[in-house]
C-alpha atoms as a PDB file:
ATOM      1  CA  UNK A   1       9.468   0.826   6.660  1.00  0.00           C
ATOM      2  CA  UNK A   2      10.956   1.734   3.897  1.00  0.00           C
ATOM      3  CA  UNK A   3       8.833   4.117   0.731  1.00  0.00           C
ATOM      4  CA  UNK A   4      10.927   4.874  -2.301  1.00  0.00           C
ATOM      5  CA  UNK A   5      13.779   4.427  -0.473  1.00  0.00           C
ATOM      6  CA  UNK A   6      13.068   6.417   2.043  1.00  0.00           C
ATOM      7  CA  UNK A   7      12.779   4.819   5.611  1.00  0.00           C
ATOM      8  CA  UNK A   8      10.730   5.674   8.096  1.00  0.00           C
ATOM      9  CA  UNK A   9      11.129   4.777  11.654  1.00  0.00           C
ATOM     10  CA  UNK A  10       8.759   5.232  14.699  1.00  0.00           C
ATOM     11  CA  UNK A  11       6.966   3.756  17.772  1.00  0.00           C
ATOM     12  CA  UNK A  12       4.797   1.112  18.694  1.00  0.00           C
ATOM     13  CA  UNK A  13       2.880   1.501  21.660  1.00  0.00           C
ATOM     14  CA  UNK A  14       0.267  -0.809  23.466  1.00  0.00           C
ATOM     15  CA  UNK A  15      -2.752  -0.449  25.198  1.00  0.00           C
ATOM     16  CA  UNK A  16      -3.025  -1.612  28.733  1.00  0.00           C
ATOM     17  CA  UNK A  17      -5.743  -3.715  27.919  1.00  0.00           C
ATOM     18  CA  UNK A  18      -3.328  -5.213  25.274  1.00  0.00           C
ATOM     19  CA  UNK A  19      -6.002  -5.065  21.966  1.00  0.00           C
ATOM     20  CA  UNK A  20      -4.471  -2.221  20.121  1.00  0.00           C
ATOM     21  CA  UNK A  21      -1.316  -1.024  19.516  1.00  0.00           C
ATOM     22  CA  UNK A  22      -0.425   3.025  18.248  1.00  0.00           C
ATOM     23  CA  UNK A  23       1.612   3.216  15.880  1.00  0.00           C
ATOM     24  CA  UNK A  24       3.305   6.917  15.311  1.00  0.00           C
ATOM     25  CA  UNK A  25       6.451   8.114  13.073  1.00  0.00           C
ATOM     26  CA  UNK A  26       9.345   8.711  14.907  1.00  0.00           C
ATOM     27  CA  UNK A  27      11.358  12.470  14.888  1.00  0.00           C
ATOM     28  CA  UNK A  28      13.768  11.578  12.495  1.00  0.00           C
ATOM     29  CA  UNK A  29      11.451  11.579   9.432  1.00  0.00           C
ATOM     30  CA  UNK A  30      12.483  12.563   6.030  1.00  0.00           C
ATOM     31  CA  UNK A  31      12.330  16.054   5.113  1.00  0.00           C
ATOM     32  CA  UNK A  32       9.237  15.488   3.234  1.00  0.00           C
ATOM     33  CA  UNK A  33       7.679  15.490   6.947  1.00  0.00           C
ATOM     34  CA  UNK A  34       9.955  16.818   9.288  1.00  0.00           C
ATOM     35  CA  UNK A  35       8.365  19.532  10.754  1.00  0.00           C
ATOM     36  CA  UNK A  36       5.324  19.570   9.262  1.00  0.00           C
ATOM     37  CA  UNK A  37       3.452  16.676  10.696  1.00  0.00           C
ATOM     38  CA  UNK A  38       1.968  18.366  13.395  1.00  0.00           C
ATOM     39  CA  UNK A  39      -0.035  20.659  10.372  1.00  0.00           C
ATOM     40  CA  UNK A  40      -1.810  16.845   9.738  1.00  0.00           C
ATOM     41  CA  UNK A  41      -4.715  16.208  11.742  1.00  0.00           C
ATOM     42  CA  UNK A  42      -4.585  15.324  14.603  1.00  0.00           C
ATOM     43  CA  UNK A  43      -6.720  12.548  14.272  1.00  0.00           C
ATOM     44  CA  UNK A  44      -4.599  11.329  11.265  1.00  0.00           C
ATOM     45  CA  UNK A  45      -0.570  12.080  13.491  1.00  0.00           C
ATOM     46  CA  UNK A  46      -0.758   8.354  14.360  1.00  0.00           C
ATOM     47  CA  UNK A  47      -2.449   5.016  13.626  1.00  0.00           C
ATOM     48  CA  UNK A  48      -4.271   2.145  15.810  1.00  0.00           C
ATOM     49  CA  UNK A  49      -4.622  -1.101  14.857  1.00  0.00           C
ATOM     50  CA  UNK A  50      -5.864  -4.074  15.964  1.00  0.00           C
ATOM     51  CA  UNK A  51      -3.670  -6.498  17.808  1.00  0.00           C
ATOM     52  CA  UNK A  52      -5.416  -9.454  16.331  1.00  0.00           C
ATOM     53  CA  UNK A  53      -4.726  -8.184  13.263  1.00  0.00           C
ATOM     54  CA  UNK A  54      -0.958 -10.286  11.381  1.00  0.00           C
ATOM     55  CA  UNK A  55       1.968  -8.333  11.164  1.00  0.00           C
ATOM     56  CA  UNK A  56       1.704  -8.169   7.438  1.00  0.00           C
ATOM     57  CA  UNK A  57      -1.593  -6.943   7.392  1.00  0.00           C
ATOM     58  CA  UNK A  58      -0.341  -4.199  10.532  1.00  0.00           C
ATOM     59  CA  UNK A  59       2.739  -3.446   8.073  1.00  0.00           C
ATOM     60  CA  UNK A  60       0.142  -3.044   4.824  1.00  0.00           C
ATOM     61  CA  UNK A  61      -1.997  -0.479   6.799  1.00  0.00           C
ATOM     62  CA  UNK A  62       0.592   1.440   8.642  1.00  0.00           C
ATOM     63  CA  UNK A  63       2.476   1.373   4.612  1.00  0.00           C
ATOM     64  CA  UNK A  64      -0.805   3.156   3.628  1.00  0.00           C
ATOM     65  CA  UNK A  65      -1.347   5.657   6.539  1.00  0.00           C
ATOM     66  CA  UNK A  66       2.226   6.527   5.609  1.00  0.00           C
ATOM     67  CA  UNK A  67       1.470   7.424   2.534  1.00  0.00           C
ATOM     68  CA  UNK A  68      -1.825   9.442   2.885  1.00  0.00           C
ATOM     69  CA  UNK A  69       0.026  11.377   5.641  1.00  0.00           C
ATOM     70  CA  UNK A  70       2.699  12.383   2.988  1.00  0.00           C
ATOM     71  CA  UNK A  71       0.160  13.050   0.809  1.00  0.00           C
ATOM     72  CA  UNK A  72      -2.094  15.572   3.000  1.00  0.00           C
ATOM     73  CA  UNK A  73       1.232  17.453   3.665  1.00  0.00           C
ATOM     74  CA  UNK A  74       2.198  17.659   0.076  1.00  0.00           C
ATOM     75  CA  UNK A  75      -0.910  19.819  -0.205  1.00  0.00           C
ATOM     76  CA  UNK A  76      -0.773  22.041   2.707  1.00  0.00           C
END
């Protein structure tokens, strides 16, 4: 995904039961987060989502968890 111009890259995992998948950045973040993203929450360090749910909507959500996670670090 891609914020400002910025991309961000991470993982998609699945549960077993195959009705939500985890979405969490990857270790190559920007700067903005690198090594502070473990200071977020933990509840708020990744993202689950519904698997019923479209990919645009997934993308939209995952877009705004993003963004509140850069935002909570800003003001740390």
């Amino acid at each position: 995904m891609k914020i400002e111009e910025i991309e961000y890259t991470g993982h998609i995992y699945v549960t077993i039961n195959n009705d939500i998948e985890i979405r969490l950045l990857g270790r190559e973040v920007p700067n903005s987060l690198r090594g502070q993203i473990h200071l977020v929450p933990e509840k708020d360090q990744w993202i689950e989502l519904p698997r019923s749910l479209t990919e645009e909507e997934k993308d939209k959500r995952t877009l705004n968890w993003i963004e509140e996670s850069l935002i909570k670090v800003e003001k740390m």
